[in-house]
Protein backbone atom coordinates (compact mmCIF):
# COMPACT_ATOMS: atom_id res chain seq x y z
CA UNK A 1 0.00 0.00 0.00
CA UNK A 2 1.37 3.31 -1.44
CA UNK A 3 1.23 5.85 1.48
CA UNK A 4 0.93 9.76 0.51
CA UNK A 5 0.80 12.74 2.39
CA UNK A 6 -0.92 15.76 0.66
CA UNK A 7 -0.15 19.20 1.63
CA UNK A 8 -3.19 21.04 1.62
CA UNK A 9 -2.14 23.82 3.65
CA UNK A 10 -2.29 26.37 0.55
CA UNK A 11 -5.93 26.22 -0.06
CA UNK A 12 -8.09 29.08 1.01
CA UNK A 13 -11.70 28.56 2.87
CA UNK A 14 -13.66 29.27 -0.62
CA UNK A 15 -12.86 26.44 -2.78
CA UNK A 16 -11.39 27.28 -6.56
CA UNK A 17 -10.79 25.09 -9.33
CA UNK A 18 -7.32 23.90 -7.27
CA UNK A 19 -8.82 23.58 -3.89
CA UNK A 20 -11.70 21.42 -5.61
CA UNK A 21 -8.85 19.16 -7.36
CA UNK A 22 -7.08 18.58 -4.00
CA UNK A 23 -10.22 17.76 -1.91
CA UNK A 24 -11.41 15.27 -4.50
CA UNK A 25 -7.77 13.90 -4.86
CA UNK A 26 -7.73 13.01 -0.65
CA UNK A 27 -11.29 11.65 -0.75
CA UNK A 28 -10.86 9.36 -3.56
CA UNK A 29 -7.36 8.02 -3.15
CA UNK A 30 -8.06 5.99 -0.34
CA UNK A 31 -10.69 3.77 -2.04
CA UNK A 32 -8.22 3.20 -4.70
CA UNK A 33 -6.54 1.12 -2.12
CA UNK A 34 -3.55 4.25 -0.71
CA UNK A 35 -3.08 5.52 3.06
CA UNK A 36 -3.80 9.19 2.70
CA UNK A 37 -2.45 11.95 5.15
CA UNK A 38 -3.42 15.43 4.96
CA UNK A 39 -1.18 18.29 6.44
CA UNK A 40 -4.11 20.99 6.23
CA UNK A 41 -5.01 24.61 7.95
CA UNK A 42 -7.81 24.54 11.14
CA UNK A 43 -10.84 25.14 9.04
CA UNK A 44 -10.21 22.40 7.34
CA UNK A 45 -9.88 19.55 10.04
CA UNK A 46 -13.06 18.48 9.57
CA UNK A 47 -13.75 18.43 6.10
CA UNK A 48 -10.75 16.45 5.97
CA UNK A 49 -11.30 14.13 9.45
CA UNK A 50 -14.88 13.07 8.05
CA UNK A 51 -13.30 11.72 5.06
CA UNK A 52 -9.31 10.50 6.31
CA UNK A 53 -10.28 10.13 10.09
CA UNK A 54 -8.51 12.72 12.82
CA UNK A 55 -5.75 10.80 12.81
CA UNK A 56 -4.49 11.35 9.07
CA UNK A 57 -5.33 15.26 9.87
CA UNK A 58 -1.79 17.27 10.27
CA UNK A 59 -2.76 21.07 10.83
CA UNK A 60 -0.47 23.74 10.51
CA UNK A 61 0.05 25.79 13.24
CA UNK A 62 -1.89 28.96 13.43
CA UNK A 63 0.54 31.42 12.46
CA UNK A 64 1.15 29.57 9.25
CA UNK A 65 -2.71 30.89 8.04
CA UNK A 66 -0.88 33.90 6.14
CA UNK A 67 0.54 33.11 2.75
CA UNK A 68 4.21 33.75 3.55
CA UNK A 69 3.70 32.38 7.02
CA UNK A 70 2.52 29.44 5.18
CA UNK A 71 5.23 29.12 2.88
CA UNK A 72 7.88 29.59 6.13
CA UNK A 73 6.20 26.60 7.57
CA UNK A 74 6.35 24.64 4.16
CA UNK A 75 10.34 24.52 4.53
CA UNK A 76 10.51 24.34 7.83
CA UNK A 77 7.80 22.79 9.35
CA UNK A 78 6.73 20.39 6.81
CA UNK A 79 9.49 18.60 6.66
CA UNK A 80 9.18 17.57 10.15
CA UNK A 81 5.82 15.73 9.84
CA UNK A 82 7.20 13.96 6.56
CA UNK A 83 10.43 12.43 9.38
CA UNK A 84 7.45 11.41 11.76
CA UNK A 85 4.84 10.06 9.26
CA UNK A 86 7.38 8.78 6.95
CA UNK A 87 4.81 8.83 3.75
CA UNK A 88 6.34 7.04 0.38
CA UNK A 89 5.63 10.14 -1.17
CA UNK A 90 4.90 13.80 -0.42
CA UNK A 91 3.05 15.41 -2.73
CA UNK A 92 2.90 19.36 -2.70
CA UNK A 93 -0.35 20.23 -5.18
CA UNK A 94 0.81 23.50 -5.55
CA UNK A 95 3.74 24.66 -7.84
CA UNK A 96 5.79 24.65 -3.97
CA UNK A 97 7.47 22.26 -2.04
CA UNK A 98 9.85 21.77 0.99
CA UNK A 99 13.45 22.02 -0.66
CA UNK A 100 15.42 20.67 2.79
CA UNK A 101 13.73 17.64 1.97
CA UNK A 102 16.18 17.39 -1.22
CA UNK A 103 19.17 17.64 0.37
CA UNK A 104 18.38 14.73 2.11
CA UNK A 105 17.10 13.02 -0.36
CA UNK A 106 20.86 13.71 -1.26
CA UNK A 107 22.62 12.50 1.30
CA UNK A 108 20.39 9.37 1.73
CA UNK A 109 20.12 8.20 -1.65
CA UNK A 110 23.13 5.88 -1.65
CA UNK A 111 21.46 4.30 1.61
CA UNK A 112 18.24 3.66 0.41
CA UNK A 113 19.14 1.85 -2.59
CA UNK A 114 20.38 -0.63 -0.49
CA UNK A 115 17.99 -0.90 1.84
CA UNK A 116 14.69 0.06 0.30
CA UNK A 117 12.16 0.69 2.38
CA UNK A 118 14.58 1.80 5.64
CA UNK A 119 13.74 4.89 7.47
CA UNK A 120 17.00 5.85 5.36
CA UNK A 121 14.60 5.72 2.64
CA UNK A 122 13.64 9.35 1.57
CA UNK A 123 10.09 10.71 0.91
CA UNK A 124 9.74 10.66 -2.78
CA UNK A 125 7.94 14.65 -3.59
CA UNK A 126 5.52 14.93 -6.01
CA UNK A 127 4.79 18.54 -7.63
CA UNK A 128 1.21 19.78 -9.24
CA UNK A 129 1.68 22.41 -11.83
CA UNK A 130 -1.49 23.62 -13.22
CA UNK A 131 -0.25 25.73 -15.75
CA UNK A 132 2.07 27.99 -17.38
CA UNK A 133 1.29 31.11 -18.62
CA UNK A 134 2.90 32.84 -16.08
CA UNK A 135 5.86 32.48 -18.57
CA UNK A 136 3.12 32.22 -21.89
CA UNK A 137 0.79 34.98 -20.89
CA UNK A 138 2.98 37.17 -18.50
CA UNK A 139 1.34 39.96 -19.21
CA UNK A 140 -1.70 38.49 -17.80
CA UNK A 141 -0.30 38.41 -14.59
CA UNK A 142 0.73 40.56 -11.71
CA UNK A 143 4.18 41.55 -11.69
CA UNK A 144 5.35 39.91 -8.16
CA UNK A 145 2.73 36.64 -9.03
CA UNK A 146 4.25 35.74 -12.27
CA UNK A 147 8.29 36.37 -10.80
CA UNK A 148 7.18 33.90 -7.78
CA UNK A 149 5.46 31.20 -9.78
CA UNK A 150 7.62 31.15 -12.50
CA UNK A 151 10.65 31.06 -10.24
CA UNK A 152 9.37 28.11 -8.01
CA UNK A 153 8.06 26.57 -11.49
CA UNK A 154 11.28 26.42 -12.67
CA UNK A 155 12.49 24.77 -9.12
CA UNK A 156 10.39 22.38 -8.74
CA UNK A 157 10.87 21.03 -12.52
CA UNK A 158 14.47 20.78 -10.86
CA UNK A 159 14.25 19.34 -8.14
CA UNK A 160 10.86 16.99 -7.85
CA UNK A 161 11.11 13.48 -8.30
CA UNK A 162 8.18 14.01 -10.66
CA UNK A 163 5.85 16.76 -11.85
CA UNK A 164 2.15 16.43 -12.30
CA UNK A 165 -0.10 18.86 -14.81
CA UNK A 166 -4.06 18.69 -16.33
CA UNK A 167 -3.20 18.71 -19.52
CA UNK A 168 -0.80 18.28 -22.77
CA UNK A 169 -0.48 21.84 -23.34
CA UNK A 170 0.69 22.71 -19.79
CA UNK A 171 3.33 19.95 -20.18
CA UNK A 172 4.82 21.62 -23.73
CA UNK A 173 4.81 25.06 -22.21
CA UNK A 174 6.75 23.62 -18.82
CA UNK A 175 9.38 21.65 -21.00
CA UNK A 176 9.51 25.09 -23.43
CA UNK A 177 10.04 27.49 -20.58
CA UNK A 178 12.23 24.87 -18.28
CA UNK A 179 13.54 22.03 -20.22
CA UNK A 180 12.73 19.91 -17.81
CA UNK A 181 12.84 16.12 -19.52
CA UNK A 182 9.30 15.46 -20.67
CA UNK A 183 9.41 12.07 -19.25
CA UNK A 184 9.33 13.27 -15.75
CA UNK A 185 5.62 15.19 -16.33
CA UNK A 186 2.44 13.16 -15.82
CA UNK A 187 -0.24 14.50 -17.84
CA UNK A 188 -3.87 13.95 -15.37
CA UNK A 189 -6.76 15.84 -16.47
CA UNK A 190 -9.08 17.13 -13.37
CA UNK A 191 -12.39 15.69 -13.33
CA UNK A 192 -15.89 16.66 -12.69
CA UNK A 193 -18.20 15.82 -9.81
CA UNK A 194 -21.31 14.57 -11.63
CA UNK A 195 -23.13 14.39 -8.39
CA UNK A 196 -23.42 18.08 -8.07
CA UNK A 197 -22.88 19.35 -11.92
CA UNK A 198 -25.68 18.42 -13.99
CA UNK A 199 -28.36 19.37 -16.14
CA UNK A 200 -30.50 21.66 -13.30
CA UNK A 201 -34.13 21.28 -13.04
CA UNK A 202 -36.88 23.57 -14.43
CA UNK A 203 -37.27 24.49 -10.78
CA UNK A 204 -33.46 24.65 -10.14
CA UNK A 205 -33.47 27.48 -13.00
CA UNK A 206 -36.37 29.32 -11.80
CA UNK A 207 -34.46 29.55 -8.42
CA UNK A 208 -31.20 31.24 -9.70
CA UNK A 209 -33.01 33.44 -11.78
CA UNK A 210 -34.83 34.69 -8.85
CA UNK A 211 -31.56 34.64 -6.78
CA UNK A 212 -30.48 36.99 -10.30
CA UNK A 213 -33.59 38.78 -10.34
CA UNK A 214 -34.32 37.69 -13.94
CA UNK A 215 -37.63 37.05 -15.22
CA UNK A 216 -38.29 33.62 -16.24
CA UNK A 217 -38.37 34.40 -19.82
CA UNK A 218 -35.41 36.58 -20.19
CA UNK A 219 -32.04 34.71 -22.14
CA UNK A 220 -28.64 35.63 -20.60
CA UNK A 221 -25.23 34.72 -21.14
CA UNK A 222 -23.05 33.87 -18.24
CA UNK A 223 -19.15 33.94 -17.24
CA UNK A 224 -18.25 32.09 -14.11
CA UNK A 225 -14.68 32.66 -12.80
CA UNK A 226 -12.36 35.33 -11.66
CA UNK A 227 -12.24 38.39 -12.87
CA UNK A 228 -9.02 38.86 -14.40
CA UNK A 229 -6.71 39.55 -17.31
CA UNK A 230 -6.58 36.27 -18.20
CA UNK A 231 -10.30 35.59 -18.67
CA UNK A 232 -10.50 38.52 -20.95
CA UNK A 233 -13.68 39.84 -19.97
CA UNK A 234 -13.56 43.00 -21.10
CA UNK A 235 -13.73 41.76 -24.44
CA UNK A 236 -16.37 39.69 -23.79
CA UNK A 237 -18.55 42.62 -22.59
CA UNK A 238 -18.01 43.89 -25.66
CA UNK A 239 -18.74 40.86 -27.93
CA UNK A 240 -21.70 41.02 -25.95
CA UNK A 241 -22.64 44.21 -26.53
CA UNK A 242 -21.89 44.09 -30.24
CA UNK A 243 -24.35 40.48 -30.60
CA UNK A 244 -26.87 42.66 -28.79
CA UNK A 245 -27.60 45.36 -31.11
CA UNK A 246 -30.63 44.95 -32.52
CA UNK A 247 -31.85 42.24 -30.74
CA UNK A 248 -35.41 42.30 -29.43
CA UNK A 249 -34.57 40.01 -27.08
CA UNK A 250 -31.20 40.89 -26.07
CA UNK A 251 -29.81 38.30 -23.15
CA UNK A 252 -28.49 39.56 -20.15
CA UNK A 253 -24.99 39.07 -19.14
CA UNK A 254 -24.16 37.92 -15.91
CA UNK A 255 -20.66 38.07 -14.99
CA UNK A 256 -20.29 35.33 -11.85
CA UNK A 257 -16.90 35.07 -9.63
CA UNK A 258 -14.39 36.41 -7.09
CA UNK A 259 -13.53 40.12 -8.36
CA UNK A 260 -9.98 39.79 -9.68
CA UNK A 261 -7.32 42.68 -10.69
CA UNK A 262 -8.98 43.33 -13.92
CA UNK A 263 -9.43 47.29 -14.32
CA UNK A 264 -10.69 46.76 -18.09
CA UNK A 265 -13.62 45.80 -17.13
CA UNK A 266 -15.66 48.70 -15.08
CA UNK A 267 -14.49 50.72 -17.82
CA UNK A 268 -15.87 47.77 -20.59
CA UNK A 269 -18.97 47.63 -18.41
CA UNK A 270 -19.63 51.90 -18.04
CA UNK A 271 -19.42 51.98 -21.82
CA UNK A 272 -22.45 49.79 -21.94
CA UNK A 273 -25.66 51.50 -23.53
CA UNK A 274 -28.85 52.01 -22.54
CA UNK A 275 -30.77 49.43 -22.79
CA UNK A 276 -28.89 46.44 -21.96
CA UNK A 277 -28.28 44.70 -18.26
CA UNK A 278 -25.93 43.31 -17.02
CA UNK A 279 -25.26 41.48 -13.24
CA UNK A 280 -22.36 41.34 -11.52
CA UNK A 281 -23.37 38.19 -8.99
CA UNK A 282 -19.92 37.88 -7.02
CA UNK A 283 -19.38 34.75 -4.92
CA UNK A 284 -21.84 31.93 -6.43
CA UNK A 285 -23.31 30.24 -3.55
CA UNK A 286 -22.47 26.07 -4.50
CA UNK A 287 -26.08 25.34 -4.44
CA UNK A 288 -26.67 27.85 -7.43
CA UNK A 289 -24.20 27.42 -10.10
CA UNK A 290 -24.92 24.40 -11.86
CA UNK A 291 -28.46 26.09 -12.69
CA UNK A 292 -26.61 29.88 -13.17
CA UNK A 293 -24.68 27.66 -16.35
CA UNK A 294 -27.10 25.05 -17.09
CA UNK A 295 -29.69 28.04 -17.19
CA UNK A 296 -27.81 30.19 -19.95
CA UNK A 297 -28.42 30.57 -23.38
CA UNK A 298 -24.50 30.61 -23.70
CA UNK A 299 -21.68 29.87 -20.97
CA UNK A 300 -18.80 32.34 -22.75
CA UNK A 301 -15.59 31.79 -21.11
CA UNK A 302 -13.60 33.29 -23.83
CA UNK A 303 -10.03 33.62 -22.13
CA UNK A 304 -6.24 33.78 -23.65
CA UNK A 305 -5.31 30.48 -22.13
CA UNK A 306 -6.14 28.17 -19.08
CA UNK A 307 -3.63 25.35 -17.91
CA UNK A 308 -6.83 22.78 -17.92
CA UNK A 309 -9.95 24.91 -18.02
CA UNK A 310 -11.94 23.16 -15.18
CA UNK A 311 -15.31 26.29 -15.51
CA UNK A 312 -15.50 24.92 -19.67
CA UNK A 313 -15.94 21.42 -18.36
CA UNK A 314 -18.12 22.38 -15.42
CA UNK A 315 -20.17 23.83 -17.63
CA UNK A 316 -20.24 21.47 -20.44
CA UNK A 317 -21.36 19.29 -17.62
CA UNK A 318 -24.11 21.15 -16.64
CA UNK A 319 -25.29 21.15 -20.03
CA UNK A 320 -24.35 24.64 -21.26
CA UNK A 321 -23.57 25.38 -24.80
CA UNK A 322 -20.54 26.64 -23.87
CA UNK A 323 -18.44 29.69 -26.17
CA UNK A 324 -14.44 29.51 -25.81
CA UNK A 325 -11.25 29.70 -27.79
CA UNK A 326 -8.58 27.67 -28.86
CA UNK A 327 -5.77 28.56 -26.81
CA UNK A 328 -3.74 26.16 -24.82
CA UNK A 329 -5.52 23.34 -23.40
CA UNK A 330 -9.26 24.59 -24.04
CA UNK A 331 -9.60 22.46 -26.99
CA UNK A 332 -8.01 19.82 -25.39
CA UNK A 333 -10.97 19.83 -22.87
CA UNK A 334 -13.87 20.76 -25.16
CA UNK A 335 -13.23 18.57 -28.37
CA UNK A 336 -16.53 19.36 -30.77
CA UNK A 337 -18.18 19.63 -27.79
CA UNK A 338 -17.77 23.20 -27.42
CA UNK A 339 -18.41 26.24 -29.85
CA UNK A 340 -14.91 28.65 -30.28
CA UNK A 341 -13.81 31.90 -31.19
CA UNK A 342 -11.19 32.63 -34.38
CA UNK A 343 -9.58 34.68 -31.90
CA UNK A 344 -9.96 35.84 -28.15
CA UNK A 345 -10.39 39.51 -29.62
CA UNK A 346 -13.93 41.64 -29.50
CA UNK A 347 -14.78 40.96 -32.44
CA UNK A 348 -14.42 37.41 -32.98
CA UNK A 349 -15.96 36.75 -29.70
CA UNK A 350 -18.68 38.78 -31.01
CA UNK A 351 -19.34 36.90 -34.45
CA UNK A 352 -19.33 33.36 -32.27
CA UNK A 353 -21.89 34.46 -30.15
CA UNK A 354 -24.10 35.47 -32.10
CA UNK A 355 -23.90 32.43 -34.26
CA UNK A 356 -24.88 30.83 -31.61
CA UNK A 357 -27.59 32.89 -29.96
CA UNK A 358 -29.40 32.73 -33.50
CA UNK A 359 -28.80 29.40 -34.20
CA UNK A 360 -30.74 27.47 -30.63
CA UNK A 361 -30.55 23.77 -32.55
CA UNK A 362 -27.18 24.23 -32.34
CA UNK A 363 -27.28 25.06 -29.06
CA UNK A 364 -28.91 22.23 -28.12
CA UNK A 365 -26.66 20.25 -30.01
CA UNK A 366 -23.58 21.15 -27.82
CA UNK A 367 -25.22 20.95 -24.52
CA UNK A 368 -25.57 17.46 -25.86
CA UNK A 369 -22.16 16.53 -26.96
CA UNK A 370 -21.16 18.75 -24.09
CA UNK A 371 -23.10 16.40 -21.43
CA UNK A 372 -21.42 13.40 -23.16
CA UNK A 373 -17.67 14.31 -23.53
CA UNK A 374 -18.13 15.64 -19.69
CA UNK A 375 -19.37 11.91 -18.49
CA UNK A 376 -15.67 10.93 -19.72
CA UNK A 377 -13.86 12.81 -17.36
CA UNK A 378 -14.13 11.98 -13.54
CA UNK A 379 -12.26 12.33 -10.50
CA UNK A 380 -11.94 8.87 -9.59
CA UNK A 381 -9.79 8.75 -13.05
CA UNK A 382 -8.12 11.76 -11.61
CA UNK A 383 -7.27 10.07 -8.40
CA UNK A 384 -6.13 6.77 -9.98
CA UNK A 385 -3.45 8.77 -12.53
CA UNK A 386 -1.80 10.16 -10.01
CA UNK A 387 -2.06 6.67 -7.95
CA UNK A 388 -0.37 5.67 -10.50
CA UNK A 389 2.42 8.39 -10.81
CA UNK A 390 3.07 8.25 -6.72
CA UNK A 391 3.69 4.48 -7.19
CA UNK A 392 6.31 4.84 -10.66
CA UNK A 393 8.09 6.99 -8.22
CA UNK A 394 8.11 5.13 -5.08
CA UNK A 395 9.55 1.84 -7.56
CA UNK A 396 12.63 3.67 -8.97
């Protein structure tokens, strides 16, 4: 029995896309047959005791909530419940992990191969990237953000016994920007939790329009995600805009998510005329958003480039005729499933959308495929892949 210790430590209380993929990764490894640890903050403990048991809960201390706290502890502190637990591997989900742990990985090495499975034997460490346009898309990033991530990208690539990333595109841009041997990159797409994204009920719908304050027989196009650069949502306020004109029955647009850095967009959204409504929702309650995308005419997540592209599948999930482009990994997620802009630009944004807002068999169409392509990707697959992946390691 492979034994793993995930460092969930980094995740904040409202789950993203990469708190998601490390909560489903420690509740489904275990019934793949692995002893799962969890080194994880105080709110946490019992999301992660009801699934591990207390015992296999590690918290950080208190002082470590802060992200540079947290990152003090990762080197320092860390390291210390790896010599106590003594997991096979450690796996840092992340971009980050404890580098003290290499040097005596170092110093061990020789040891261990001739006694495998000694307390000589070090932790093997285990890295998730989830993607790389901090070097592809710096621009899209803030200044001090894209320095960090692309400087501990480039370390871990170094110095973890193996790297792990959602898609085939995020491996090409890590080897491209850190020639780091391909061989050493697992490639395990995320999954989708089909319990809770789904097609939504009539009476699902009806709930998160009222929770919009749309009338039940008013179209809208939504965005879910956060609001910045890299999303391009000013442009999409525009494309929206543009397939609006003339419209009698122009859809709202409802712009869903954590507000990011993104200044373009109160300025994209005060140039909006007369006429046309938009809603700026915030936080999504869980509850609500498979019905806020399964509820749209269109789910337009039109953005320069995602390392997997998790609100696409979500969506396509849900059943949402979902509006992207083909940069990076998009198409990898949405096949033909998907509709896609030439270009992430206004105007080609623009002509997609209203292709498809005047075209609703095709609609219907892609929240077919969408629904079927979706049902191929699940997190127990997720969980096994990198199963797999801890136990190549743990072999060498």
């Amino acid at each position: 029995m492979t034994t793993v210790l995930v460092d969930a430590t980094a995740l904040p209380a409202d789950r993203g896309g990469v708190g998601r993929y490390v909560d489903e990764l420690v509740t489904r490894l275990p019934g793949l047959g692995a002893q799962v640890h969890v080194t994880a903050q105080a709110r946490d403990r019992a999301r992660y005791a009801a699934v591990l048991g207390p015992e296999h809960v590690h918290l950080a201390p208190g002082w470590a909530s802060g992200t540079p706290a947290r990152l003090a502890w990762e080197q320092v502190g860390l390291p210390g419940v790896v010599r106590r637990l003594r997991p096979d591997v450690l796996h840092s989900p992340h971009y980050t992990m404890p580098l003290a742990m290499r040097l005596g990985a170092r110093l061990h090495r020789p040891l261990a191969r001739l006694v495998r499975g000694s307390a000589a034997t070090p932790t093997a460490q285990v890295v998730t990237l989830h993607d790389a346009t901090f070097f592809s898309l710096p621009e899209m990033h803030l200044a001090a953000k894209r320095r960090f991530f692309t400087t501990w990208t480039r370390v871990s690539a170094r110095e973890a016994d193996a790297l792990i990333v959602p898609s085939i595109a995020t491996r090409e841009e890590v080897v491209a920007h850190t020639g780091v041997d391909p061989a050493r990159i697992g490639v395990v797409p995320h999954g989708v939790d089909h319990d809770r994204f789904r097609p939504p009920t009539h009476a699902e719908v009806s709930a998160v329009r009222r929770w919009l304050d749309l009338p039940e027989d008013t179209p809208y196009v939504a965005f879910l995600g956060t609001l910045e650069p890299r999303k391009n949502v000013p442009a999409l306020v525009k494309a929206w805009v543009a397939s609006s004109r003339g419209r009698d029955d122009a859809p709202v647009l409802v712009l869903a998510g954590g507000r990011g850095w993104d200044d373009g967009i109160d300025a994209a959204l005060a140039a909006v005329p007369a006429g046309l409504r938009f809603v700026r929702t915030g936080f999504v309650p869980d509850g609500l958003v498979p019905a806020l995308l399964g509820g749209a005419e269109v789910v337009a997540y039109p953005a320069f480039g995602e390392g997997f592209g998790l609100p696409v599948l979500e969506a396509m999930a849900c059943g949402a005729a979902v509006l992207t482009t083909r940069r990076l990994s998009l198409p990898e997620v949405g096949g033909e499933a998907v509709a896609y802009a030439e270009t992430p630009d206004a105007v080609d944004v623009s002509a997609a959308l209203s292709a498809l807002l005047d075209d609703p068999e095709r609609r219907e169409l892609l929240s077919r495929k969408g629904i079927a392509r979706a049902a191929t990707y699940t997190w127990e697959a997720t969980a096994r892949g990198h199963l797999e992946i801890y136990e190549a390691v743990v072999s060498r």
